[in-house]
Protein backbone atom coordinates (compact mmCIF):
# COMPACT_ATOMS: atom_id res chain seq x y z
CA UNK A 1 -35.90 33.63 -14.89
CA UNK A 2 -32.16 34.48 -14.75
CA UNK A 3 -30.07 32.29 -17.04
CA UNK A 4 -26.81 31.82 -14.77
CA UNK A 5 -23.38 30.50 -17.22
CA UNK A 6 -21.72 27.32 -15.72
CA UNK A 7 -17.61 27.06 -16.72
CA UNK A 8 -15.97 23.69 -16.86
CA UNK A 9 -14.17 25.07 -13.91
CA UNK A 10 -17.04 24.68 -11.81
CA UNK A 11 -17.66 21.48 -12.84
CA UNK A 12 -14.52 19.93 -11.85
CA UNK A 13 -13.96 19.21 -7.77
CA UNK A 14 -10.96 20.27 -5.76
CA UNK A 15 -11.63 17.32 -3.58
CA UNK A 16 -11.74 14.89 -6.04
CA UNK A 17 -8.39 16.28 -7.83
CA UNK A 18 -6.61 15.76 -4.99
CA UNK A 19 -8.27 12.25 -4.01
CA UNK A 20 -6.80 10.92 -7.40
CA UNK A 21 -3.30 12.20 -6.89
CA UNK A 22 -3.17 10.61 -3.93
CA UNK A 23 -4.40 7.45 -5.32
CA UNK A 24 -2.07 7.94 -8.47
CA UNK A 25 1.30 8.45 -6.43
CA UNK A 26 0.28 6.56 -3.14
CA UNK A 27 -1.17 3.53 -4.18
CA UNK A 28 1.32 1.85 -2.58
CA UNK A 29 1.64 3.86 0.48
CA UNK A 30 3.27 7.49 1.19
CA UNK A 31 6.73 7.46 0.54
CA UNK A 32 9.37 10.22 1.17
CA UNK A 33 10.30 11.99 -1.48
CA UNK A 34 14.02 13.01 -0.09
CA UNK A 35 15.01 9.50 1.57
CA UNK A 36 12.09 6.73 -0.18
CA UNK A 37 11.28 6.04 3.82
CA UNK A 38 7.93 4.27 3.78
CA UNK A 39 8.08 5.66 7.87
CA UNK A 40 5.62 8.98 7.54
CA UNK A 41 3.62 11.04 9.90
CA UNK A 42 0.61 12.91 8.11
CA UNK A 43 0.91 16.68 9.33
CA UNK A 44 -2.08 18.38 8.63
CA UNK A 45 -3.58 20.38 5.64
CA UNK A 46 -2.15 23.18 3.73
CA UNK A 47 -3.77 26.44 5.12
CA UNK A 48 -4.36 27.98 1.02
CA UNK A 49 -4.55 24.58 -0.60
CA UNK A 50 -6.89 23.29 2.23
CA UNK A 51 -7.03 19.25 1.02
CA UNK A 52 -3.56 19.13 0.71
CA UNK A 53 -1.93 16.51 2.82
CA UNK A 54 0.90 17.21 4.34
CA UNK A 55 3.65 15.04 5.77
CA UNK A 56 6.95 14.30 7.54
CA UNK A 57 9.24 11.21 7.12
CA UNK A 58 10.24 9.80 10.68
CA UNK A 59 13.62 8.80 9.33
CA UNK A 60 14.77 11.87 7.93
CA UNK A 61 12.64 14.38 9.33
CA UNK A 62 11.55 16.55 5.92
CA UNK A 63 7.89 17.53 5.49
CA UNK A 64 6.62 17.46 2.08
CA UNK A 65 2.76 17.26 0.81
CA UNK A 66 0.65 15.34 -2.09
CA UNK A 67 2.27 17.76 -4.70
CA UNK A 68 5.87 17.27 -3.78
CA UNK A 69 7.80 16.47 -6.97
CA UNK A 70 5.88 17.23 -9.73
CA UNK A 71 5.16 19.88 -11.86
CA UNK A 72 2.12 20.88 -9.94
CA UNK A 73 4.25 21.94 -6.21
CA UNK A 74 4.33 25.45 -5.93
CA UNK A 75 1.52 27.02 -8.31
CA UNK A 76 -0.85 29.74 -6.79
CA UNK A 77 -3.68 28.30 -8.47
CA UNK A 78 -5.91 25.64 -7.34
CA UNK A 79 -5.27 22.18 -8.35
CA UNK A 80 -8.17 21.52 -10.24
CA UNK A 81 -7.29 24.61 -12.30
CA UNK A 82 -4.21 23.34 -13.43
CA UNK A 83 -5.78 19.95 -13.68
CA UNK A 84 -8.01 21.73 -16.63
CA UNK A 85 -5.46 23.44 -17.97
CA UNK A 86 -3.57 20.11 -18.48
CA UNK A 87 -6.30 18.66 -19.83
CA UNK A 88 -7.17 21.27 -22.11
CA UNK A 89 -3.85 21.10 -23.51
CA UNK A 90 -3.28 17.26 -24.13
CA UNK A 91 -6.60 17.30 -26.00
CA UNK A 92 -5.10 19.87 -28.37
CA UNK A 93 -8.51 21.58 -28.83
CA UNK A 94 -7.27 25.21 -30.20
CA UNK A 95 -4.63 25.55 -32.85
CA UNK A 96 -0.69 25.10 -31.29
CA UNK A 97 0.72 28.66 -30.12
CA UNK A 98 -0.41 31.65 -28.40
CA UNK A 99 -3.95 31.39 -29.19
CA UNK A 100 -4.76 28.46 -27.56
CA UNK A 101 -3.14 29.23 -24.25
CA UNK A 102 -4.88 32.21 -24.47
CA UNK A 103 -7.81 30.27 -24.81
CA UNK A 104 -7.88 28.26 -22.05
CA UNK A 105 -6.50 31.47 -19.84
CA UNK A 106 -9.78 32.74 -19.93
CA UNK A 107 -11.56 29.64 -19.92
CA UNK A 108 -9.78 29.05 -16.39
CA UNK A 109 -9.99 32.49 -15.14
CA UNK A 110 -6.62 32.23 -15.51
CA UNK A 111 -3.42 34.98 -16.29
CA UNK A 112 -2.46 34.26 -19.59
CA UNK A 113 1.29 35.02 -18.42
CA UNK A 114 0.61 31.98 -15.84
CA UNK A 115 1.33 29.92 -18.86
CA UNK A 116 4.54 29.73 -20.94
CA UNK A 117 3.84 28.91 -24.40
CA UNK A 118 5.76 25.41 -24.89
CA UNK A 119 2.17 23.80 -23.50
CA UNK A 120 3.23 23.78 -19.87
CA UNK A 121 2.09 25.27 -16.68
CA UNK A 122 4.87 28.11 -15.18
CA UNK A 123 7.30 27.44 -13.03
CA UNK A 124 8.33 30.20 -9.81
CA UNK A 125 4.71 31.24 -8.85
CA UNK A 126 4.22 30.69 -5.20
């Protein structure tokens, strides 16, 4: 019988990452980020980040998505990655520094240069 190693990663669901954001920062409706217009059109899914919602505000026309605005927008990694890696850092697990990013790097499959040191995710990777 072959013994098959399960990572947190696997564990964790895309879908349900992205459920709770939108619950989180909706709860009271989608709201544009650019104009606060409560007036929104949903657009369709992101083609890499497939359950992300996208939208468009009627009144001033801008599209944005469930990530717009926070620290999240942008990364190439799946949500539920950085999810992890958030988590993995507020529960200060590892020793403060380089170690522990390292650390949870390769628990997440993740580019240990993907993380700056200060205990928050990189910005500028698209």
């Amino acid at each position: 019988m072959e013994t098959s190693i399960i990572t947190i990663k696997q564990l964790v669901s895309e879908a349900q990452c992205y459920e709770t954001i939108r619950q989180l920062r909706r709860a009271e409706g989608v709201t544009c980020p650019h104009c606060d217009s409560g007036e929104t059109i949903r657009r369709g899914y992101d083609s890499p980040q497939r359950l992300c919602q996208h939208y468009q505000c009627k009144a001033c026309g801008k599209r944005f998505d469930d990530l717009t605005g926070t620290v999240l927008s942008g990364h190439h990694q799946p949500l539920s990655v950085w999810v992890l890696c958030l988590y993995f850092m507020g529960l200060n697990l590892y020793p403060l520094g380089h170690k522990s990013n390292r650390q949870i790097a390769q628990e997440l499959d993740l580019n240990k240069d993907d993380l700056v040191y200060d205990g928050t995710p990189a910005h500028g990777h698209r």
